[in-house]
Protein backbone atom coordinates (compact mmCIF):
# COMPACT_ATOMS: atom_id res chain seq x y z
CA UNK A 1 46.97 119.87 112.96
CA UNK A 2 49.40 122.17 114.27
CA UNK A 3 52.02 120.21 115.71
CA UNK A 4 51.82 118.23 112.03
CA UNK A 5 52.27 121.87 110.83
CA UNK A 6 54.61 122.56 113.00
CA UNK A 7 57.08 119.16 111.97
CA UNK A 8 56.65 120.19 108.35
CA UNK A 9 57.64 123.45 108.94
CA UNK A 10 61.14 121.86 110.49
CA UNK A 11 61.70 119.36 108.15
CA UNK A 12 61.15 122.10 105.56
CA UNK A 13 65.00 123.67 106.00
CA UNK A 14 66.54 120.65 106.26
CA UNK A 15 65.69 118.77 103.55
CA UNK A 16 65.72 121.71 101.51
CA UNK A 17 69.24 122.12 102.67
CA UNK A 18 69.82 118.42 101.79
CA UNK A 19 68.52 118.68 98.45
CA UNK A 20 70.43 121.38 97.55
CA UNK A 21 73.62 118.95 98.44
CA UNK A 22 72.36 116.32 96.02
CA UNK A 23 72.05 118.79 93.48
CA UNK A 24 75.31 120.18 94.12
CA UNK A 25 76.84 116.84 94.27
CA UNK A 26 75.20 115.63 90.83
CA UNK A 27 76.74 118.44 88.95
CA UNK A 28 79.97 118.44 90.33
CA UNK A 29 80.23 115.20 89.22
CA UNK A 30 78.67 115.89 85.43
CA UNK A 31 81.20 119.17 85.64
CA UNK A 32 84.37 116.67 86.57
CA UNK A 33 83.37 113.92 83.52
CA UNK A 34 82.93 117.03 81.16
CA UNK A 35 86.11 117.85 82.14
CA UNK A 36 87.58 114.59 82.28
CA UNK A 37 86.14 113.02 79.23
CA UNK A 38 88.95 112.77 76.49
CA UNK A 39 91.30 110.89 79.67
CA UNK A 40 88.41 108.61 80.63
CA UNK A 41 88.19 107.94 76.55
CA UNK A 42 92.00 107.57 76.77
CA UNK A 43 91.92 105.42 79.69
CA UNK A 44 89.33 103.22 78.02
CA UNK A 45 91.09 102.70 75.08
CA UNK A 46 94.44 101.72 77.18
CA UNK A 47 92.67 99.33 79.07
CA UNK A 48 91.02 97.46 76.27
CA UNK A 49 93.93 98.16 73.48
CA UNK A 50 94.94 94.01 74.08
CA UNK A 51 95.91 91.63 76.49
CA UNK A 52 99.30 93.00 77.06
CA UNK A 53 98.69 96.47 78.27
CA UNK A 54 96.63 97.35 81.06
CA UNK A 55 93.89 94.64 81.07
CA UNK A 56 93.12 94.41 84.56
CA UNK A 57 92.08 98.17 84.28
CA UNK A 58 88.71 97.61 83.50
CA UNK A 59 88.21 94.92 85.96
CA UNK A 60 89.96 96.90 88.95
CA UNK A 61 87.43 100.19 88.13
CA UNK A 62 84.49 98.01 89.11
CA UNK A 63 85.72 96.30 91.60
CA UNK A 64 86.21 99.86 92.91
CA UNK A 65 83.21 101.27 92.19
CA UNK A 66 81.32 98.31 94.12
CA UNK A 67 83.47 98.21 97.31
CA UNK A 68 83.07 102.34 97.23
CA UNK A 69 79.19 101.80 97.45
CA UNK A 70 79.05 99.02 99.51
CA UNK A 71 80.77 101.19 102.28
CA UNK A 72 78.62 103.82 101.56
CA UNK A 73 75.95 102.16 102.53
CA UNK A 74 77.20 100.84 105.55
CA UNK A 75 77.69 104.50 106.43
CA UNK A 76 74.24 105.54 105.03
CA UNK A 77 73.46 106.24 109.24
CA UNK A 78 76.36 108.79 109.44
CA UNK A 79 75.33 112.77 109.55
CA UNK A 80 76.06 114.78 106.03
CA UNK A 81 79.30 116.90 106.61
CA UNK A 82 81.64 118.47 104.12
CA UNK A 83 85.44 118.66 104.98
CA UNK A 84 86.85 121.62 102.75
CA UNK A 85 90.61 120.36 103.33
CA UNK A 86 89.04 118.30 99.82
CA UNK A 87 90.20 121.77 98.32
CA UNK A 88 93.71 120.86 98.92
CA UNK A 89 93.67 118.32 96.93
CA UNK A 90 91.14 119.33 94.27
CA UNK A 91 92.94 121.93 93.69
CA UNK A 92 96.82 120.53 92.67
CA UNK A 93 94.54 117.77 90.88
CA UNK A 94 92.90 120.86 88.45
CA UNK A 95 96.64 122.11 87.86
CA UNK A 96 98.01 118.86 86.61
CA UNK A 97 95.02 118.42 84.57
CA UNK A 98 95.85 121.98 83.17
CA UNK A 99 99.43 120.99 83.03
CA UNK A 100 99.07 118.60 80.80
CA UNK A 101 96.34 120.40 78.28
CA UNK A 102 99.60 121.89 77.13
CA UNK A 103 102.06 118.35 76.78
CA UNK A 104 99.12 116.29 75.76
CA UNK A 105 100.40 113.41 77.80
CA UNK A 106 96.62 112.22 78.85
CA UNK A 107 98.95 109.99 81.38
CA UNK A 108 99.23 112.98 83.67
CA UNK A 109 95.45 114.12 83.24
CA UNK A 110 94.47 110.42 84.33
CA UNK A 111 96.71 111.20 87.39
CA UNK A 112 95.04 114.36 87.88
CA UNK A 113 91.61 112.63 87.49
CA UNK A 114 92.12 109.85 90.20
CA UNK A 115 93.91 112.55 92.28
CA UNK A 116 90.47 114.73 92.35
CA UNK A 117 88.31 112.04 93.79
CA UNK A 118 89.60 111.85 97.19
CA UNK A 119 89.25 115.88 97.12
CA UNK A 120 85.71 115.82 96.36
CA UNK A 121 85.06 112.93 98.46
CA UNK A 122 85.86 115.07 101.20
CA UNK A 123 84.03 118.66 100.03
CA UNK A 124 80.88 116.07 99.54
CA UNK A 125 80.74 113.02 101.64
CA UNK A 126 82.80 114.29 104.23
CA UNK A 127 85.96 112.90 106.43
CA UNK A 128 84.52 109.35 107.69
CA UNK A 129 82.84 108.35 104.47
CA UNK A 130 86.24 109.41 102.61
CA UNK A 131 88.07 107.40 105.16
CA UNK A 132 86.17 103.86 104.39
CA UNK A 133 86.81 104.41 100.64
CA UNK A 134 89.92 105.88 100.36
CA UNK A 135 91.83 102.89 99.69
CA UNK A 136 89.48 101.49 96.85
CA UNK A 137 90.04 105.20 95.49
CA UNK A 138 93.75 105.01 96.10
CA UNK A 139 93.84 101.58 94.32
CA UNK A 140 92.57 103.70 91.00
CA UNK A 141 96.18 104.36 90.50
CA UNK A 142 97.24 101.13 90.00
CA UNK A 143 95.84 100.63 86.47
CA UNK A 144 97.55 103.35 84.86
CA UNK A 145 99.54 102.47 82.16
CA UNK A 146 103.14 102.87 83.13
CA UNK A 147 105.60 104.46 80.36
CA UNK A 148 108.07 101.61 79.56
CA UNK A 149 110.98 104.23 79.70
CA UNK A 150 110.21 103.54 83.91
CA UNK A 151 109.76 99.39 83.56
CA UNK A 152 112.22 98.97 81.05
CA UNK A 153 114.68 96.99 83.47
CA UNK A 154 112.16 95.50 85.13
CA UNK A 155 110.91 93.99 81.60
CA UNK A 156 114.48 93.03 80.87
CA UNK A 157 114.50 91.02 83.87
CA UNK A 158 111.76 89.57 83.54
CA UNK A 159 112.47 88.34 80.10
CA UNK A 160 115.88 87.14 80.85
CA UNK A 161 113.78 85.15 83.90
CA UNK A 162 111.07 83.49 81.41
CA UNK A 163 114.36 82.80 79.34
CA UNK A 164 116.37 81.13 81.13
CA UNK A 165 113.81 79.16 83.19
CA UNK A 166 112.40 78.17 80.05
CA UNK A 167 115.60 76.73 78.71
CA UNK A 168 115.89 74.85 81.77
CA UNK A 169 112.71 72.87 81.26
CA UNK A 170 112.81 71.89 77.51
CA UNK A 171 115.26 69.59 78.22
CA UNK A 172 113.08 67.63 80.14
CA UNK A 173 110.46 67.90 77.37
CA UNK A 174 113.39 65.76 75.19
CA UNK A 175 113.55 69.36 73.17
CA UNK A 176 116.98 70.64 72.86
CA UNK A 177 117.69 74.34 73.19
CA UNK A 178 120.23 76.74 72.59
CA UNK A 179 119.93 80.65 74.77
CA UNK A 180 121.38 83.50 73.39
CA UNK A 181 120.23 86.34 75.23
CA UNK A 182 116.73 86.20 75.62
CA UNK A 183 116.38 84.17 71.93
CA UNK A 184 115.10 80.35 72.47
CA UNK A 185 116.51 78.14 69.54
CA UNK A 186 115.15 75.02 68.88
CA UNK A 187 115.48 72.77 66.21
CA UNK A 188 112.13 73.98 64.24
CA UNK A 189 112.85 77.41 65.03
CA UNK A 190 113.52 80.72 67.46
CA UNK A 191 111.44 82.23 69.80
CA UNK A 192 112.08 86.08 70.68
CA UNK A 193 111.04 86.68 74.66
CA UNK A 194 109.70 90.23 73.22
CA UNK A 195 108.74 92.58 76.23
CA UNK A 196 104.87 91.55 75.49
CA UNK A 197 106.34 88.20 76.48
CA UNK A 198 107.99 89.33 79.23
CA UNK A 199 105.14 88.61 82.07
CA UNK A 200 104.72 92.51 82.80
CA UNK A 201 101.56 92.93 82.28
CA UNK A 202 100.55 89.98 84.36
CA UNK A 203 102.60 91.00 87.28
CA UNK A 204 101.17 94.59 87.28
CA UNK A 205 97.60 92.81 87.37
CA UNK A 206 98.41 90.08 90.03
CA UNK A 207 99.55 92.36 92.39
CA UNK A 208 96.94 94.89 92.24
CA UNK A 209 94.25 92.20 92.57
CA UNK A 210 96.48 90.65 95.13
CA UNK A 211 96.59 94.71 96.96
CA UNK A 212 93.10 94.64 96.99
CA UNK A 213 92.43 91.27 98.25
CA UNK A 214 94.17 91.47 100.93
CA UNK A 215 92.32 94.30 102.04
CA UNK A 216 89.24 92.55 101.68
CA UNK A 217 90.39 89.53 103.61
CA UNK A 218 89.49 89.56 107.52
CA UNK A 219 92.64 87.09 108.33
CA UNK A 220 96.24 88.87 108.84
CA UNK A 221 97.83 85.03 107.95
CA UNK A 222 95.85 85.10 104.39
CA UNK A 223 96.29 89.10 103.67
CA UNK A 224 100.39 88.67 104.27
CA UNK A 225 100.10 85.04 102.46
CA UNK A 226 98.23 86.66 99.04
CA UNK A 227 100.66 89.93 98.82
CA UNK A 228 103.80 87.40 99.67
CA UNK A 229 102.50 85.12 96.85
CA UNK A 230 101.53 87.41 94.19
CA UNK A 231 105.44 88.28 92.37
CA UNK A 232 106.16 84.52 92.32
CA UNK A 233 102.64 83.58 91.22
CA UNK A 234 102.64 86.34 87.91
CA UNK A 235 106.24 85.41 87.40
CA UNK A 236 105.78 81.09 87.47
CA UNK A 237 102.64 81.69 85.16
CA UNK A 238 104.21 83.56 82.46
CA UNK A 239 106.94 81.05 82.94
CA UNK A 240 104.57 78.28 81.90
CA UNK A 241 103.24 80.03 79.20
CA UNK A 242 106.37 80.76 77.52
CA UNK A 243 107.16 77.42 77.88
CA UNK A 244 103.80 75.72 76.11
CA UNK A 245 104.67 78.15 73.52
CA UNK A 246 107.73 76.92 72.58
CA UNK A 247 106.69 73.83 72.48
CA UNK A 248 104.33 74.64 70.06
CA UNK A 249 106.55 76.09 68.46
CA UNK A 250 108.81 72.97 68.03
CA UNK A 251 105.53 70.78 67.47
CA UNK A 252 103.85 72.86 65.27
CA UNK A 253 106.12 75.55 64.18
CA UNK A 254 106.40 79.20 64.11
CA UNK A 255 103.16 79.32 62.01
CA UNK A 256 101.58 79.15 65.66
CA UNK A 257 102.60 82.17 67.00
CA UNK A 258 100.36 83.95 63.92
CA UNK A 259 97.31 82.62 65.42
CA UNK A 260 94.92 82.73 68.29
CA UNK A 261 97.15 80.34 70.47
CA UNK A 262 99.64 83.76 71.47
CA UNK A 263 96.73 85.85 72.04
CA UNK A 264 95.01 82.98 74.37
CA UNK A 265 97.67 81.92 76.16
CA UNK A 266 98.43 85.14 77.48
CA UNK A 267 94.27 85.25 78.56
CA UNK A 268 94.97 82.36 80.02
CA UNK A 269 97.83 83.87 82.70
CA UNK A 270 95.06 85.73 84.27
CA UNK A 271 93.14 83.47 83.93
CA UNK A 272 95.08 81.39 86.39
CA UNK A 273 97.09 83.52 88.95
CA UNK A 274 93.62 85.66 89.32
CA UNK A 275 91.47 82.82 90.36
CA UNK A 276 94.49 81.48 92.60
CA UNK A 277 94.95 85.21 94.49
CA UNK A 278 91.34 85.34 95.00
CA UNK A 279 91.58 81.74 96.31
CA UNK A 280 94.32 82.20 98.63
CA UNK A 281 92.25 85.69 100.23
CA UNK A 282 89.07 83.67 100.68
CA UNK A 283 88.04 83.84 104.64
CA UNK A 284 88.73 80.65 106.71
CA UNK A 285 85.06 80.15 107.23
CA UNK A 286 84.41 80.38 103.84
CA UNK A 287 87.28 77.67 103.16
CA UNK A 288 85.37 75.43 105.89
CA UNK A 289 82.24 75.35 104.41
């Protein structure tokens, strides 16, 4: 009876002590979404406002939030510790987020939000928890929406690309074509590459699936063969969609481009170059079986 007394009595302090970190933990966390909640709403809507602008975001949060606690676990063995370098980076993270109360860009406050979660990473789970999930967390940044002001050019490119590869393959469609700039005219009418057209959105999505991917793939020959791939991949499916497009568009005519058919076929880009990254970064004994 007294040495059961006795083990109480020293488990008493510690989980005590360990309670009090859940607790602590819990409303940090309630604190930060409080705080966070019109950019998360912001976020949201930017990630589902169509298929053109940030739809990977959604998908890319949960695959982060499941590798995150799937590592966690694996570390479930490691001692509780609390590295207060987190400050460091909590801290510059609050500041933007206070920053931009007074601009009212909500791009900088979802900065500011991914910024934070390393920081308290750190303050709560420590330094080698932090390190097995800080490149999920770093990954975050990847579906923000970028201002077009900074992917202008790159649009442009890309829309001069789609262009001009796609008036290279009508011909051998038996559809005759005329380019001007990045306007496709064909005898039942002209298609505008428009920036929504240009690929962008596919690209930005490829290669962050492709970014994560690799680091989830075991073989250095498949991780360098899915982040090699990715550009090309985004960039030849857009290509292909533009194309069936236009072809529509001479079939059918520009009535098409008012109906599901635009909306779908730009669906369909991820739904092909996604499948094919994911593909590409399965593990060789995976592809044996």
């Amino acid at each position: 009876m007294n040495t059961e007394t006795l083990y109480t009595q020293n488990l008493k302090p510690e989980s005590s002590a360990e309670t009090r970190r859940h607790w602590t933990l819990w409303l940090a966390a309630a604190l930060l979404l409080f705080l966070f909640a019109p950019t998360m709403l912001w976020l949201w809507e930017r990630w589902t406002m169509s298929v053109w602008h940030n739809g990977h975001g959604i998908l890319i949060a949960m695959v982060v939030v499941y590798l995150a606690w799937g590592e966690l676990r694996k570390r479930s063995d490691l001692p509780r510790s609390s590295n207060p370098w987190g400050f460091a980076i909590l801290i510059p993270a609050l500041t933007l987020h206070m920053l931009d109360t007074s601009i009212h860009s909500q791009l900088l406050s979802a900065f500011a939000f991914f910024l934070s979660l390393p920081g308290l990473s750190l303050l709560f789970l420590g330094t080698e928890r932090t390190r097995a999930i800080i490149f999920p967390l770093l990954t975050l940044f990847l579906t923000l929406p970028i201002p077009l002001f900074l992917t202008e050019s790159i649009h442009l490119a890309l829309r001069h690309i789609a262009t001009d590869s796609v008036a290279w393959l009508l011909p051998f469609f038996g559809v005759p074509v005329f380019v001007t700039g990045t306007l496709l005219e064909t005898p039942n009418g002209l298609l505008q590459v428009a920036d929504a057209c240009s690929g962008f959105s596919t690209l930005y999505a490829t290669v962050t699936v492709a970014i994560l991917t690799a680091y989830l793939c075991p073989d250095m020959n498949r991780k360098i063969l899915v982040l090699v791939v990715a550009v090309p991949l985004a960039i030849s499916v857009n290509i292909v969609r533009v194309l069936l497009l236009t072809l529509l568009v001479h079939w059918i005519g520009l009535d098409v481009l008012n109906t599901s058919a635009h909306e779908i076929s730009g669906l369909l880009t991820f739904a092909v170059a996604l499948p094919i990254i994911f593909w590409l970064g399965r593990a060789p004994a995976a592809a044996e079986k």
